[in-house]
N, C-alpha and C. Protein backbone atom coordinates (compact mmCIF):
# COMPACT_ATOMS: atom_id res chain seq x y z
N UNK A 1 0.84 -1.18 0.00
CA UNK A 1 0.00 0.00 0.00
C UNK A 1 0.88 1.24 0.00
N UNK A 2 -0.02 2.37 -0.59
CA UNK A 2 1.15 3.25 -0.66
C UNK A 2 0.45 4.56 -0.13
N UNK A 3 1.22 5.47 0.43
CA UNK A 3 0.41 6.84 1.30
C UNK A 3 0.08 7.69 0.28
N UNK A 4 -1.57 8.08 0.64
CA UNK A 4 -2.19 9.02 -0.44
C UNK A 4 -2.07 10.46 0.28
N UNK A 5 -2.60 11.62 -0.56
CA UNK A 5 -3.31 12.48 -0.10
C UNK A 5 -4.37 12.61 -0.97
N UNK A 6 -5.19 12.74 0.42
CA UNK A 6 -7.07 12.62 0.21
C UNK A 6 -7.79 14.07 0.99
N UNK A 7 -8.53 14.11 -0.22
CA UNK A 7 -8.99 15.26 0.13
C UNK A 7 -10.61 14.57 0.70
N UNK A 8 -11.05 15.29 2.20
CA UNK A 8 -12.04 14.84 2.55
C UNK A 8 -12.89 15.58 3.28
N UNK A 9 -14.41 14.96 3.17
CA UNK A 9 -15.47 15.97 4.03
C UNK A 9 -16.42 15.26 5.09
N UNK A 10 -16.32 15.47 5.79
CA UNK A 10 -16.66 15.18 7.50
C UNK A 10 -18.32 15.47 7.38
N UNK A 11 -19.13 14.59 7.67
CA UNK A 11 -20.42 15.11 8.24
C UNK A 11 -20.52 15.39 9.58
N UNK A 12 -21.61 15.75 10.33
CA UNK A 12 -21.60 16.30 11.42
C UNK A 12 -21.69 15.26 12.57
N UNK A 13 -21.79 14.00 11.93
CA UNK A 13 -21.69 12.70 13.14
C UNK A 13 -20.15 12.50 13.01
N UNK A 14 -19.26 13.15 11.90
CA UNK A 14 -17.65 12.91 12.22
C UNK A 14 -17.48 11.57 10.89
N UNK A 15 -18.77 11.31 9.90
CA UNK A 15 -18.28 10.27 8.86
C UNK A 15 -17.58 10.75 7.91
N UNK A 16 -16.19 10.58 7.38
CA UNK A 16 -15.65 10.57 5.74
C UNK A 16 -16.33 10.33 4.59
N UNK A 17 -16.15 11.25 4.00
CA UNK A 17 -16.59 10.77 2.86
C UNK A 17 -15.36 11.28 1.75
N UNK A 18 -14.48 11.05 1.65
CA UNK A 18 -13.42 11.16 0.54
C UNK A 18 -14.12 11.70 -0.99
N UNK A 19 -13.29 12.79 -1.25
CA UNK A 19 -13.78 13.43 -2.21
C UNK A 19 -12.57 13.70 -3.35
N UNK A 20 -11.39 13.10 -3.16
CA UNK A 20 -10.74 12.57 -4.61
C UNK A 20 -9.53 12.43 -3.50
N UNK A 21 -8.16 12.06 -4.17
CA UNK A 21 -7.11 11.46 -4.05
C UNK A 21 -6.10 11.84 -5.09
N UNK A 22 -5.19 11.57 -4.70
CA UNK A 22 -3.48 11.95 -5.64
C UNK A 22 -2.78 10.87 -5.31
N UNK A 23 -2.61 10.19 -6.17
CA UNK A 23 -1.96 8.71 -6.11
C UNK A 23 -0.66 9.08 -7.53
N UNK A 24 0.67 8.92 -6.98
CA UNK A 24 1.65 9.35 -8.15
C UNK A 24 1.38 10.21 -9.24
N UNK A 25 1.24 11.39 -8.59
CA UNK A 25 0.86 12.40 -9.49
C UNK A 25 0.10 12.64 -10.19
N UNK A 26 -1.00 12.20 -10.00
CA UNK A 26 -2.57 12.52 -10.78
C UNK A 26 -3.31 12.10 -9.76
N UNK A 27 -4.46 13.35 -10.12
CA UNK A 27 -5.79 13.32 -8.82
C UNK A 27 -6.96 12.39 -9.60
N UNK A 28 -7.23 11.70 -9.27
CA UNK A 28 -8.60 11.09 -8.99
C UNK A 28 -9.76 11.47 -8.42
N UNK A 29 -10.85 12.09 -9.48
CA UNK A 29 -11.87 12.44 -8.66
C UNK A 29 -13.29 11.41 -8.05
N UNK A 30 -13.34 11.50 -6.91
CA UNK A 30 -14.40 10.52 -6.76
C UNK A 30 -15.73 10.41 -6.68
N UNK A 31 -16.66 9.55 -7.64
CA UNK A 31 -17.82 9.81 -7.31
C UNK A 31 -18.58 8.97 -6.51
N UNK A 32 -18.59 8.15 -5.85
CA UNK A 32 -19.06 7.35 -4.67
C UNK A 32 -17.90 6.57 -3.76
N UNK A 33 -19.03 6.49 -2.68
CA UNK A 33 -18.36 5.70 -1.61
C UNK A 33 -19.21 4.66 -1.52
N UNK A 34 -18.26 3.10 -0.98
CA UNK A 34 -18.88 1.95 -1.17
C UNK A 34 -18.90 1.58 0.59
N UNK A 35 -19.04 0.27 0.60
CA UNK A 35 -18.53 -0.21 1.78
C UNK A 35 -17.23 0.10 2.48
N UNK A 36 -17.58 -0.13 3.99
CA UNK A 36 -16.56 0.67 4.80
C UNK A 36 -16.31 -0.24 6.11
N UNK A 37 -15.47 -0.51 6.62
CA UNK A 37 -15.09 -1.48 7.83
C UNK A 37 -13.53 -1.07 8.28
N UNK A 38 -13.76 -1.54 9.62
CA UNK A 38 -12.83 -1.53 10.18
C UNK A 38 -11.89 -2.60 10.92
N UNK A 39 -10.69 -2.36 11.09
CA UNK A 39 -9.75 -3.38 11.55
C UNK A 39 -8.11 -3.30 12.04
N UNK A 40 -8.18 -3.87 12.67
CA UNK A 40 -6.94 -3.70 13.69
C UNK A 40 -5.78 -4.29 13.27
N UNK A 41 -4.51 -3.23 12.89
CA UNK A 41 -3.57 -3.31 12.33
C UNK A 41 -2.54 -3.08 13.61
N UNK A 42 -1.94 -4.15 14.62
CA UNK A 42 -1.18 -3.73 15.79
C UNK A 42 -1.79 -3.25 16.80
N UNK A 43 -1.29 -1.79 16.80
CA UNK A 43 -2.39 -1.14 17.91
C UNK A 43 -3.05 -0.33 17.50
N UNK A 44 -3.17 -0.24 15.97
CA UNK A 44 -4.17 0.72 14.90
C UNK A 44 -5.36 0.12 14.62
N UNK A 45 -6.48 0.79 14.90
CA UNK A 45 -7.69 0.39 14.43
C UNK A 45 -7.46 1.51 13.27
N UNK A 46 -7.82 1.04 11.84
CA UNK A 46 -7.89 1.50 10.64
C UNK A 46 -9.16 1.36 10.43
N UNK A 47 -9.82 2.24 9.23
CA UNK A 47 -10.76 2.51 8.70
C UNK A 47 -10.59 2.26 7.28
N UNK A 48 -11.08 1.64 6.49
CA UNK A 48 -11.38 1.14 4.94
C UNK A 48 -12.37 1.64 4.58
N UNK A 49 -12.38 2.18 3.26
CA UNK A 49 -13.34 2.92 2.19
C UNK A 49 -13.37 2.58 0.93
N UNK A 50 -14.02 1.45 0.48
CA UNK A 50 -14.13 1.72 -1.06
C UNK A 50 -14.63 3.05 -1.20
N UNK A 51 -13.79 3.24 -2.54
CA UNK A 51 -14.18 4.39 -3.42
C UNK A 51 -14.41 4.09 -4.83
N UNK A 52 -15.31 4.94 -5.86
CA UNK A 52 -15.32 4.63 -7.46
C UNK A 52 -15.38 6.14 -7.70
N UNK A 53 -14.09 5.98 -8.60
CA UNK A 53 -13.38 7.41 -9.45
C UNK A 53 -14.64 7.74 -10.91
N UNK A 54 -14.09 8.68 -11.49
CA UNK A 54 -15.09 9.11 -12.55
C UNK A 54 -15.13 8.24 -13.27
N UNK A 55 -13.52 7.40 -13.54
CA UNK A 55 -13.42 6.47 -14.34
C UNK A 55 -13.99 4.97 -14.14
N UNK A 56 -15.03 5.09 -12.79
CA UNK A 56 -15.50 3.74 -12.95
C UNK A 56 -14.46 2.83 -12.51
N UNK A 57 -13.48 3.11 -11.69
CA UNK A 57 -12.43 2.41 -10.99
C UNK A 57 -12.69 2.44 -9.77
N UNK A 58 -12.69 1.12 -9.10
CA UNK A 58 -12.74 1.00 -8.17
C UNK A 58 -11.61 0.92 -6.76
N UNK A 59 -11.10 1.40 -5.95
CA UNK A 59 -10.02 1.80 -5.07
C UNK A 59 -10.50 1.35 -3.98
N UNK A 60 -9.45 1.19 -2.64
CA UNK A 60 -9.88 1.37 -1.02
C UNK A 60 -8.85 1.91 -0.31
N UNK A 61 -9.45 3.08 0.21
CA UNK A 61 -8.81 4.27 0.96
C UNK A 61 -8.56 3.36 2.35
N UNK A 62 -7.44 3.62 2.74
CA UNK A 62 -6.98 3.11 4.22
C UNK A 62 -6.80 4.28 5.17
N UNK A 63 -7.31 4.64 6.06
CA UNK A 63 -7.21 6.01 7.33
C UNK A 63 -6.61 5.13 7.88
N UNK A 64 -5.66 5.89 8.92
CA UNK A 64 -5.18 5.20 9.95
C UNK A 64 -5.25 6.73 10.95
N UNK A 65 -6.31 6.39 11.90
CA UNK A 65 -6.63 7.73 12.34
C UNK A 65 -5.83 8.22 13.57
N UNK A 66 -4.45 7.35 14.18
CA UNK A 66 -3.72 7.39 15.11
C UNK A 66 -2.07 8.58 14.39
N UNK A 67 -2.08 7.74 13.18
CA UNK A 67 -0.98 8.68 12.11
C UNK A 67 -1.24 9.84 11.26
N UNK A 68 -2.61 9.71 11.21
CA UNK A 68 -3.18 10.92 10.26
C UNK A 68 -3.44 10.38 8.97
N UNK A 69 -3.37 9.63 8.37
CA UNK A 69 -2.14 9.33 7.34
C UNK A 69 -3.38 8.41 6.36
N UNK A 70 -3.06 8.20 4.99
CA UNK A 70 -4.45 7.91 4.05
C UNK A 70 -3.58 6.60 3.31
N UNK A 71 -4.03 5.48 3.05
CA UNK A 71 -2.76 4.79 2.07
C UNK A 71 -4.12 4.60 1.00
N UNK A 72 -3.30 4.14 -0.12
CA UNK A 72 -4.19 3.73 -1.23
C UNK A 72 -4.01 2.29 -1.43
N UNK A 73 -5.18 1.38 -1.50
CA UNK A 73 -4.28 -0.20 -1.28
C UNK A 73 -5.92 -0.50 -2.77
N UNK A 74 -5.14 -0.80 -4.04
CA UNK A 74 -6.04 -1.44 -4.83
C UNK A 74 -6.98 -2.36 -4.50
N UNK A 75 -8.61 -2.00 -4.75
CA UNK A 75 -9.11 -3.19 -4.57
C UNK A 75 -8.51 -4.16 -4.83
N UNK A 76 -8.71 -5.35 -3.79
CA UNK A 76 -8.55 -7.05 -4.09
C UNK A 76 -7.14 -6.98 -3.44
N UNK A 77 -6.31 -6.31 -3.45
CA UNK A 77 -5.13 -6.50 -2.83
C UNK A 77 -4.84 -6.65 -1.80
N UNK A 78 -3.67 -7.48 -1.00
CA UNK A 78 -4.09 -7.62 0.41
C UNK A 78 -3.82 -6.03 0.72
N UNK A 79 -4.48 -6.22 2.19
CA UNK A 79 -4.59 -4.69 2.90
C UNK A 79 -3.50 -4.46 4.35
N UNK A 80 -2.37 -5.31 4.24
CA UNK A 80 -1.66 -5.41 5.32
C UNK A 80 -0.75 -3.56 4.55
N UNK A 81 -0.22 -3.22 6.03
CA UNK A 81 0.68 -2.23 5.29
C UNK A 81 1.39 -2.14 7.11
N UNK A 82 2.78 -1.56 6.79
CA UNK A 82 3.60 -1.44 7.49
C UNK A 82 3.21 -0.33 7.93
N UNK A 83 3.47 -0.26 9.81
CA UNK A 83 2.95 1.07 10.10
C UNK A 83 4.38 2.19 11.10
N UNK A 84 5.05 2.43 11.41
CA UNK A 84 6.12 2.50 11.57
C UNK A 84 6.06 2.80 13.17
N UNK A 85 6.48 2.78 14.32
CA UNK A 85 6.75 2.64 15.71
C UNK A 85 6.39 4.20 16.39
């Protein structure tokens, strides 16, 4: 997985909703959000987001809300990612 920057908008209960991404130098704009779950990476509970870009591509946004920090991990791919100490 690799660290994004995601641009995002908060509703007033505090939910994400990711509103595009920059993955190696090109932004991705997004038009829906799919399923969303969570899971414990160490002592990180992470947050998962499918997303589908204009292009009808499908992605999953990784939060890790302890680092700040957004990774981009292709659908279907495993979702392990190194988190650093």
């Amino acid at each position: 997985m690799e660290l994004v920057e995601v641009t995002v908008r908060f509703d007033t209960q505090g939910k994400a909703y990711p509103q595009q991404f920059v993955w190696r130098g090109r932004v991705y704009t997004l038009t829906s959000t799919g399923r969303r779950w969570q899971d414990q990476a160490g002592e990180h509970l992470l947050l998962h987001i499918l997303v589908m870009t204009v292009e009808e591509k499908t992605y999953e946004l990784v939060f890790d809300p302890f680092e700040l920090r957004w990774y981009l991990n292709p659908a279907g791919a495993s979702p392990k990612i190194a988190l650093s100490s």
